[in-house]
Protein backbone atom coordinates (compact mmCIF):
# COMPACT_ATOMS: atom_id res chain seq x y z
CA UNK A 1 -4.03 -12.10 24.96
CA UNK A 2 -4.16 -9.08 23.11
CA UNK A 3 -3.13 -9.48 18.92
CA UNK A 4 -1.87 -6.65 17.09
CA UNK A 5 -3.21 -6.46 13.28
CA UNK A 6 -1.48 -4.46 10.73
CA UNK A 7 -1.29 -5.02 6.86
CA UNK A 8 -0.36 -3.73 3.68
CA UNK A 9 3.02 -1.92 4.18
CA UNK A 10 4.24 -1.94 1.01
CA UNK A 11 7.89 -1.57 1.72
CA UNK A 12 9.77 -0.25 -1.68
CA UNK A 13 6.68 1.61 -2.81
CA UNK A 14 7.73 4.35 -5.58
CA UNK A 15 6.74 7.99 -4.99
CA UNK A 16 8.05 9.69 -8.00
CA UNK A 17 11.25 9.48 -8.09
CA UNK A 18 11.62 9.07 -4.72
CA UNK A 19 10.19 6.23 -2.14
CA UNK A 20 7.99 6.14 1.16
CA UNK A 21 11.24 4.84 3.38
CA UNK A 22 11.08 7.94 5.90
CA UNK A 23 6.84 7.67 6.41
CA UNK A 24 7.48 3.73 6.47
CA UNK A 25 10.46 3.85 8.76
CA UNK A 26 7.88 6.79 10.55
CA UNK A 27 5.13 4.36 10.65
CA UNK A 28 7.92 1.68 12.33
CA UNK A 29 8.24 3.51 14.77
CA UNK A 30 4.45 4.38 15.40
CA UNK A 31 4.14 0.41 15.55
CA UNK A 32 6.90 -0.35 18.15
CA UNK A 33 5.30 2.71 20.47
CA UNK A 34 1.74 1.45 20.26
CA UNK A 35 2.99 -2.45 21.24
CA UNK A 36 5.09 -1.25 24.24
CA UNK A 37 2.06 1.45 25.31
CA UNK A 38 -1.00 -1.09 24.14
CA UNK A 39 0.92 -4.44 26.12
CA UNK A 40 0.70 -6.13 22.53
CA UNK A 41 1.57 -9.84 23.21
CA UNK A 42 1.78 -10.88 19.19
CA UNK A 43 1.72 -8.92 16.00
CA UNK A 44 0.05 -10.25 12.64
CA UNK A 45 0.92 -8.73 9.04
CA UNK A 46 -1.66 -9.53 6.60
CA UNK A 47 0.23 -9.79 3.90
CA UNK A 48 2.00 -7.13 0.81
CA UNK A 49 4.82 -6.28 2.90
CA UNK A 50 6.79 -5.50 0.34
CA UNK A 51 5.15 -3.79 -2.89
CA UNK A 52 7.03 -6.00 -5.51
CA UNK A 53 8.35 -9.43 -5.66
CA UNK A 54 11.12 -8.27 -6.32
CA UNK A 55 12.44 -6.49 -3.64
CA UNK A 56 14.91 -3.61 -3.24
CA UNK A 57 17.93 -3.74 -0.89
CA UNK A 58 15.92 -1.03 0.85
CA UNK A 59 12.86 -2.61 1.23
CA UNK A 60 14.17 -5.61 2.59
CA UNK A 61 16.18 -3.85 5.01
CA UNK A 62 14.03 -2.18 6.29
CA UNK A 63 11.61 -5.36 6.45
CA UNK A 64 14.81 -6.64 8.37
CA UNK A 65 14.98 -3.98 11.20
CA UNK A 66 11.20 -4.28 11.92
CA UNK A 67 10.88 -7.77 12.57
CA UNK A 68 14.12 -8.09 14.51
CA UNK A 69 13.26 -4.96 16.43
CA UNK A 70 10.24 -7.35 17.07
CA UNK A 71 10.83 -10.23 17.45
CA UNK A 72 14.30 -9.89 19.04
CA UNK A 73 14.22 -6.58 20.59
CA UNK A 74 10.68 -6.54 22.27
CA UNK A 75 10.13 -10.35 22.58
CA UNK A 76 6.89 -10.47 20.28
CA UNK A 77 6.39 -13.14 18.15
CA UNK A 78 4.61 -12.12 14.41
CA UNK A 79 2.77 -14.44 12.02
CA UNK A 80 3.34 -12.99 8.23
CA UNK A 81 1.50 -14.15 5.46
CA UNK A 82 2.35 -13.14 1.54
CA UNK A 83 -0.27 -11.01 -0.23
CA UNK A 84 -0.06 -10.75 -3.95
CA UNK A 85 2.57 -8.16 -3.83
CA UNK A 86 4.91 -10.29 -2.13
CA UNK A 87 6.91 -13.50 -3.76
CA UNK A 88 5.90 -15.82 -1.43
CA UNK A 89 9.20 -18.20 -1.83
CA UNK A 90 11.43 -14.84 -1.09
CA UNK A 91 9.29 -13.96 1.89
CA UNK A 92 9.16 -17.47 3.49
CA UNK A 93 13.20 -17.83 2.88
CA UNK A 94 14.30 -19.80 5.95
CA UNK A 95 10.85 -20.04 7.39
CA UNK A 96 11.46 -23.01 9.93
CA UNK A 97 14.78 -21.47 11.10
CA UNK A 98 12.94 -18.23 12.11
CA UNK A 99 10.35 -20.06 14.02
CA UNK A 100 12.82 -20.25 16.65
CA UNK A 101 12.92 -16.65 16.74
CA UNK A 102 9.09 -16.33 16.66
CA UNK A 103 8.71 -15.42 13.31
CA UNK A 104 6.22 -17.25 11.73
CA UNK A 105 6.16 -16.67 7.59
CA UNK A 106 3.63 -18.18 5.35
CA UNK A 107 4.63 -17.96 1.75
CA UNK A 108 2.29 -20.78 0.08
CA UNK A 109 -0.83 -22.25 0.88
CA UNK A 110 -0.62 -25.98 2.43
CA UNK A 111 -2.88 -28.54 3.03
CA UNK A 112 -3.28 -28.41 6.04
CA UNK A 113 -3.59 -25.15 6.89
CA UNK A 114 -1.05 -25.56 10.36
CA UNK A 115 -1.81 -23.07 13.05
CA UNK A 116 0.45 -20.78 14.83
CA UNK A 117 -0.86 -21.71 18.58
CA UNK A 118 -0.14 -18.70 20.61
CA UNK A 119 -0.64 -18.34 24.52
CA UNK A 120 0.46 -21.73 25.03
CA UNK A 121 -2.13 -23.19 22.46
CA UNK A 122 -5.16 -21.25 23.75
CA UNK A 123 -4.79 -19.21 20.56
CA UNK A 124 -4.94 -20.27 17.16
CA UNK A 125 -3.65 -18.39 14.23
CA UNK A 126 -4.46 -19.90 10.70
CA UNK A 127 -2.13 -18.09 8.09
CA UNK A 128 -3.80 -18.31 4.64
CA UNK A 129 -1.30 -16.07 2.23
CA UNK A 130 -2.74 -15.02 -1.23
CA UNK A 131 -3.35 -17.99 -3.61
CA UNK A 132 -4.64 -18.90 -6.79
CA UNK A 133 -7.55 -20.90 -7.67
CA UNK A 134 -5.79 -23.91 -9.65
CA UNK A 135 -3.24 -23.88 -6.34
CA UNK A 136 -6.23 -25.44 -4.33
CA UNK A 137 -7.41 -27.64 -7.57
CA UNK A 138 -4.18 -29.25 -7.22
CA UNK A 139 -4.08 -29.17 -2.90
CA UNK A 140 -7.91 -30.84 -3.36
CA UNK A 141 -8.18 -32.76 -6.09
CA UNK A 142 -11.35 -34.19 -4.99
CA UNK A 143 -12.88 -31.28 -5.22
CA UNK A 144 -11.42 -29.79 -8.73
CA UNK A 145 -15.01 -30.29 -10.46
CA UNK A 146 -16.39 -27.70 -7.18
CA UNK A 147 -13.65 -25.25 -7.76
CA UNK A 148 -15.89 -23.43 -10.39
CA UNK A 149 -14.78 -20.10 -8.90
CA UNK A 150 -12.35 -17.68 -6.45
CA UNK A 151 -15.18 -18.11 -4.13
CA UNK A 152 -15.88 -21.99 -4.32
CA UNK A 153 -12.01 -22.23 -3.63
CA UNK A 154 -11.51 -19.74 -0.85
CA UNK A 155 -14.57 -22.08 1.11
CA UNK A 156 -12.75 -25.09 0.20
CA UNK A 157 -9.84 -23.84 2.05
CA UNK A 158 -11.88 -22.22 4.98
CA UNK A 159 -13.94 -25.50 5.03
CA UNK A 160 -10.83 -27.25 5.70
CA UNK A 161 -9.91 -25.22 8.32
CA UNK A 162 -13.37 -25.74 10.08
CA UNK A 163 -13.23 -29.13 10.06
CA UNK A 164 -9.59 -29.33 12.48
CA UNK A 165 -10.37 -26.38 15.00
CA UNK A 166 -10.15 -26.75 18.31
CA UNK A 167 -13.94 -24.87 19.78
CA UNK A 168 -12.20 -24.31 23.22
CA UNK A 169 -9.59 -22.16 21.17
CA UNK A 170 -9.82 -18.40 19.88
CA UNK A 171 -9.41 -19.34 16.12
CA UNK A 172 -7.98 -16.30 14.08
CA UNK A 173 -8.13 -16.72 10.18
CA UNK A 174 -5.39 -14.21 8.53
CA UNK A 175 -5.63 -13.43 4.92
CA UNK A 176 -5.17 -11.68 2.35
CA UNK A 177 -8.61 -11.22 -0.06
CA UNK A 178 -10.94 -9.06 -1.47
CA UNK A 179 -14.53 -9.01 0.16
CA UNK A 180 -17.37 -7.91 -1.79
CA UNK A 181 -18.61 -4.11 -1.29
CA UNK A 182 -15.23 -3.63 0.58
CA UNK A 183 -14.58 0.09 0.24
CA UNK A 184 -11.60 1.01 -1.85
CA UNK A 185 -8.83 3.79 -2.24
CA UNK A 186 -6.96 5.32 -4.78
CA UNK A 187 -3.76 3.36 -3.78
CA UNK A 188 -5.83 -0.36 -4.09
CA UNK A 189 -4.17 -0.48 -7.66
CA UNK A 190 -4.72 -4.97 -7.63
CA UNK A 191 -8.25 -4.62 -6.36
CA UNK A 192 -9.21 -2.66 -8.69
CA UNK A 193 -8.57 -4.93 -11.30
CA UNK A 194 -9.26 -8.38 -9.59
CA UNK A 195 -12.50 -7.96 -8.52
CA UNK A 196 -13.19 -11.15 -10.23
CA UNK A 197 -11.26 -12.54 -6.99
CA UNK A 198 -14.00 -11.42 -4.86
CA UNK A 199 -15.25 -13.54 -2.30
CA UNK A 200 -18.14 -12.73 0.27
CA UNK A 201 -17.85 -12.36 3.95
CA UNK A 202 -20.03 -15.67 4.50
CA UNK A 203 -16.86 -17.33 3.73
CA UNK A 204 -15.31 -16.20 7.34
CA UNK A 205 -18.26 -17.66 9.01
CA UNK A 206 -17.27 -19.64 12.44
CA UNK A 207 -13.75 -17.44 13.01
CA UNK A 208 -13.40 -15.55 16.27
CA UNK A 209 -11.56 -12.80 14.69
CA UNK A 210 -10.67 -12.59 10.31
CA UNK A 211 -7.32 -10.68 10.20
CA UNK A 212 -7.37 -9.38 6.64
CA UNK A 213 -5.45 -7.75 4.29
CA UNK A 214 -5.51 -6.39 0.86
CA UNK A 215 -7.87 -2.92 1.07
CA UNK A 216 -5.68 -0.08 2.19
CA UNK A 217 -8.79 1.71 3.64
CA UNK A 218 -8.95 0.21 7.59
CA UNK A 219 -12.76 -0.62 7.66
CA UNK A 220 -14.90 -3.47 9.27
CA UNK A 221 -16.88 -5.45 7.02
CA UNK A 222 -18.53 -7.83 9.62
CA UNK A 223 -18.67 -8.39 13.25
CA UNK A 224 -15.68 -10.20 13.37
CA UNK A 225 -13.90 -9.43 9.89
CA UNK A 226 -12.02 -6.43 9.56
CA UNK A 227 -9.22 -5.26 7.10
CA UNK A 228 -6.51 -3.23 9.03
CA UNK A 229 -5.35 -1.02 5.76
CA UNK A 230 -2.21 0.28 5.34
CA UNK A 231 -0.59 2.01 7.65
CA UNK A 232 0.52 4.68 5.19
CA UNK A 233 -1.47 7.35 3.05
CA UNK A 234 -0.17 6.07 -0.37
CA UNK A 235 -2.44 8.59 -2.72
CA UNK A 236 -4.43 11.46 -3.36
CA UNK A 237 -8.42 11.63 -3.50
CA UNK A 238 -10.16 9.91 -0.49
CA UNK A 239 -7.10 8.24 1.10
CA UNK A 240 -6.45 12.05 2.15
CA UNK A 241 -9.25 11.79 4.42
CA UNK A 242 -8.57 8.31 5.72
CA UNK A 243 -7.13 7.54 9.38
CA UNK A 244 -4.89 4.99 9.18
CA UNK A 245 -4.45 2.84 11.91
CA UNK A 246 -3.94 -1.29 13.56
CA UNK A 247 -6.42 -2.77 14.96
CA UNK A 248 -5.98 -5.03 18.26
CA UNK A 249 -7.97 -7.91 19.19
CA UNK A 250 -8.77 -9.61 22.44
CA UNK A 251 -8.64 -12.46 22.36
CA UNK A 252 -10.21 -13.30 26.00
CA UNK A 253 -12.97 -10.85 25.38
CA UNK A 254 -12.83 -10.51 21.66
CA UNK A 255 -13.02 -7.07 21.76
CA UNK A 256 -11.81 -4.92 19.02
CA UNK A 257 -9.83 -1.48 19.35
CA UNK A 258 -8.60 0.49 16.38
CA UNK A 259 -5.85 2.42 17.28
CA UNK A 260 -4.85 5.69 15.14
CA UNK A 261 -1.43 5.70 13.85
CA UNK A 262 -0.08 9.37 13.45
CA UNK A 263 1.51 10.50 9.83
CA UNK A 264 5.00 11.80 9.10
CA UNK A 265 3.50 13.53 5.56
CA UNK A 266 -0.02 13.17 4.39
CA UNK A 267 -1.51 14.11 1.21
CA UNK A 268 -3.01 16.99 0.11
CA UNK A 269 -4.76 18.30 -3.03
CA UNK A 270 -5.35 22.13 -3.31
CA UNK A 271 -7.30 23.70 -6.21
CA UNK A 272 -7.69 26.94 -7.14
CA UNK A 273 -6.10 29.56 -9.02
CA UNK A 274 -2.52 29.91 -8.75
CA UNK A 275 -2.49 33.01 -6.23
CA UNK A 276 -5.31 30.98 -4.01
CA UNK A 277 -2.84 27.87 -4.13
CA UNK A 278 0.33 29.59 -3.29
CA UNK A 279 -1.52 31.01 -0.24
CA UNK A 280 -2.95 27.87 1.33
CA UNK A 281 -2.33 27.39 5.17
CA UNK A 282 -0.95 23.79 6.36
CA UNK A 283 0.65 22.17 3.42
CA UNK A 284 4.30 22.67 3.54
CA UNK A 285 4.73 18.83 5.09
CA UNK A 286 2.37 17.27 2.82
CA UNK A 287 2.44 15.70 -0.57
CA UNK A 288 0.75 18.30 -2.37
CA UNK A 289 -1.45 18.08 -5.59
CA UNK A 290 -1.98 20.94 -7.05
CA UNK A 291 -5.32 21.85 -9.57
CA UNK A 292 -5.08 24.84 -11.00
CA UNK A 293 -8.13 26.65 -12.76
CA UNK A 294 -7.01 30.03 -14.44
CA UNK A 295 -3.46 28.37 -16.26
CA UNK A 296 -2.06 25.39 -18.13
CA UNK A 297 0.72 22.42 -16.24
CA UNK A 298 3.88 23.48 -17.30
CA UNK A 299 7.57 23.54 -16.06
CA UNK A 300 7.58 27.21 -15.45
CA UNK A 301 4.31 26.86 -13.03
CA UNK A 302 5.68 23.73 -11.56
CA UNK A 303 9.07 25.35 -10.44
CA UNK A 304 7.47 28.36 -9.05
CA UNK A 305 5.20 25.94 -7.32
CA UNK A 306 7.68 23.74 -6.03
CA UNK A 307 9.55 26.71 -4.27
CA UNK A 308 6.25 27.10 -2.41
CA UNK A 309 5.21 23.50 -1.94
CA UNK A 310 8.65 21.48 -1.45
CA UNK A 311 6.99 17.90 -1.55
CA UNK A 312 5.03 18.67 -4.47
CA UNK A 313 4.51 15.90 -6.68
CA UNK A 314 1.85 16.52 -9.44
CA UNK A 315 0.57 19.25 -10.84
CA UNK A 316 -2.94 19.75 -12.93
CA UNK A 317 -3.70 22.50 -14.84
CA UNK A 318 -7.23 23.96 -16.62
CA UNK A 319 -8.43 22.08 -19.21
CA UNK A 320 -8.14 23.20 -22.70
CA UNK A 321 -10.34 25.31 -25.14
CA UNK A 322 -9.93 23.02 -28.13
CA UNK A 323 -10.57 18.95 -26.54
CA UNK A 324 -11.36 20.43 -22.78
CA UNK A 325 -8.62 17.68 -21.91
CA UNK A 326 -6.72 18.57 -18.56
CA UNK A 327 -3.23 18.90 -18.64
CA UNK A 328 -1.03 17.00 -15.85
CA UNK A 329 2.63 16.81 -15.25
CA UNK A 330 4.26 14.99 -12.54
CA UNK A 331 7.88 15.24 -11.16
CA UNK A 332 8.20 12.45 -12.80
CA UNK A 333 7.40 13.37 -16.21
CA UNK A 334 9.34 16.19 -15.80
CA UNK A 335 12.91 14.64 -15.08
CA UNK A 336 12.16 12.36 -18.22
CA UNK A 337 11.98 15.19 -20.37
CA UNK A 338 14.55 16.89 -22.90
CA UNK A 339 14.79 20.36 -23.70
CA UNK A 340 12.16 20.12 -26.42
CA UNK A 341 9.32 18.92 -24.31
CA UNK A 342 10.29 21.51 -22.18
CA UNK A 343 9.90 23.91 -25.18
CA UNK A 344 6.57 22.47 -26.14
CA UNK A 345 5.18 22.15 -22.81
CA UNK A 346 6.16 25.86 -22.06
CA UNK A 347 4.18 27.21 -25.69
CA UNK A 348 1.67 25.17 -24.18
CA UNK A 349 1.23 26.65 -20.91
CA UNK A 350 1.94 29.96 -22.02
CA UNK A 351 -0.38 30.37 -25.25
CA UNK A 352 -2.02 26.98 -25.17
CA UNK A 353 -0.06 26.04 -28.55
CA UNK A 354 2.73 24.44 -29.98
CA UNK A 355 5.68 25.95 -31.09
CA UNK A 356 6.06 26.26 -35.17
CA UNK A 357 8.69 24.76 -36.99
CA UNK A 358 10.80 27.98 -37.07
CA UNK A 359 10.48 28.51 -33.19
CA UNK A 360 11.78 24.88 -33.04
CA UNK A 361 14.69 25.62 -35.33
CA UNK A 362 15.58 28.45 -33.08
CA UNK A 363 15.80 27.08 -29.67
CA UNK A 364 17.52 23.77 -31.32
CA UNK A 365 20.16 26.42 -32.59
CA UNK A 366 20.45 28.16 -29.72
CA UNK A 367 20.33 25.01 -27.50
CA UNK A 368 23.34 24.13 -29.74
CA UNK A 369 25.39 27.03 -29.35
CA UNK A 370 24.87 26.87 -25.57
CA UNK A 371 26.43 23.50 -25.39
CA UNK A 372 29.47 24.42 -27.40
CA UNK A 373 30.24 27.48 -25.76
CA UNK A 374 29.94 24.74 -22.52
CA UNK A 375 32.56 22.67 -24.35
CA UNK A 376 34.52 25.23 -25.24
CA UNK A 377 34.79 26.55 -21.74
């Protein structure tokens, strides 16, 4: 049997002001191509397929279309498990009425941990979503005074699942966690901040194949652990030289095969000065970030950049003279701001000041007259 692991999607993800739906409804269609071409025979999601728990009507449609295209369409069933993006209750909505449709969703962590027994029950999946530590102080209350840390209760749950599995069985753990030394990416905003939710990859010991999810950059970190990453590029820095991909797993010869997953846009930073930038080769599909060395971030710069660059979506100029701090605007930023940050911003990036209070009482006049000439006409 050959398993299909993917994680991490993200669905609703802001970019800006804009979203990732067209590289995530891209990277649907990448997915559906590689199970026809690959023979997939089930698909599992690790977990954060949506990036908040509370979902747009976007995000869950398109959530929608990819696991009826799926599950429906192609006749593959997919085990889901909630990451710590995801509201578990949402995600699980109407879990044991979708079984029938071969949807298996795992919102909470039980006790038991039931498998999902594939290839008529040669195959055992064991969904373990993202959890807290008190949740398995209260699921093993015999073992509260052992659950001393993330670690203690992540092998309290694993040792439970040891105990019931089947050794003539493949036995596939899928979770979402954060292994120790696991290499990170710009986009792993939670990890970042929970590495006191670390857990080491001793934990896995005895599984055929851990399915995990959580790290967005795809990377083995044992024989038979592996995190798939997402399947997008979600930021700048070293996620611009990551290739994303799934992974599959054989289950017959547990072999493992990473499969590439081509890009609709991928991210770019350029730096330079601004005539070196505006001649760069190969970035008029990307997300562009631009660093600039010979001029400040300013509207002005941004707009002529934009014309250039038409996904741009940050700009970073030369740091100045005075605190040597670098100045940064994003679309973002710049749709947020009235006409006087425009005016200040503009002083700034023009003669690295601010305007005085009698260039300020000028353009307020003028700004004035403007919008009653507007009225008037």
């Amino acid at each position: 049997m050959r398993i299909l692991h993917t994680s991490d999607w993200h669905f609703g993800m802001p970019r800006g002001t804009d979203t990732y739906e067209a590289d995530q409804r891209f990277f649907l269609g990448e997915l559906y191509r590689i199970i026809e071409q690959e023979k997939a025979d089930a698909v599992l999601v690790a977990g954060d397929v949506y990036d908040s728990s509370v979902s747009n009507a976007d995000a869950i449609r398109l959530y929608n279309d990819a696991v009826t295209h799926i599950c429906a369409g192609m006749g593959v069933p997919m085990v889901v498990i909630a990451g710590n993006h995801d509201s578990g209750a949402r995600l699980a909505a109407c879990r044991e009425l979708l079984k029938g449709a071969g949807l298996y969703v795992t919102g909470r962590l039980t006790r038991p941990v039931e498998p999902v027994l594939l290839d008529g029950g040669r195959t055992a999946v064991y969904p373990v979503p993202f959890f807290g530590r008190e949740e398995v102080a209260a699921l093993y209350p015999e073992k509260r005074q052992e659950i001393t840390s993330y670690e203690a209760a992540f092998c309290t749950v694993c040792d439970g699942i040891r105990e019931t599995t089947d050794s003539g069985r493949c036995n596939i753990l899928l979770a979402h966690a954060m292994v120790v030394r696991a290499e990170l990416s710009e986009s792993d905003r939670a990890a970042r901040i929970g590495q006191a939710l670390a857990v080491s990859r001793d934990v896995f010991a005895g599984f055929d194949y851990v399915a995990l999810g959580h790290i967005h950059k795809p990377q083995a970190v044992g024989d038979t652990v592996r995190y798939s990453g997402s399947p997008v590029q979600y930021a700048f820095g070293a996620e611009e030289r990551q290739e994303k991909s799934v992974v599959l797993f054989d289950t017959e010869t547990r072999e493992q095969k990473t499969v590439p997953l081509r890009q609709l846009h991928v991210h770019r930073t350029l730096t330079g000065t601004l005539e070196e930038v505006l001649a760069a080769p190969d970035a008029d599909d990307a997300y562009v970030r631009v660093c600039l060395t010979d001029r400040f971030a300013g509207p002005e710069t941004l707009g002529l950049l934009r014309e250039r660059f038409p996904l741009l979506t940050e700009l970073i100029g030369k740091p100045t003279e005075e605190t040597g701090e670098v100045s940064a605007l994003t679309l973002e930023e710049l749709h947020s701001m009235d006409e006087t940050d425009v005016l200040r911003q503009f002083f700034r990036e023009l003669y690295d000041d601010a305007p005085n209070a009698r260039q300020t009482a000028l353009f307020t006049a003028a700004l004035e007259l403007t919008e009653k000439e507007a009225d008037v006409g």
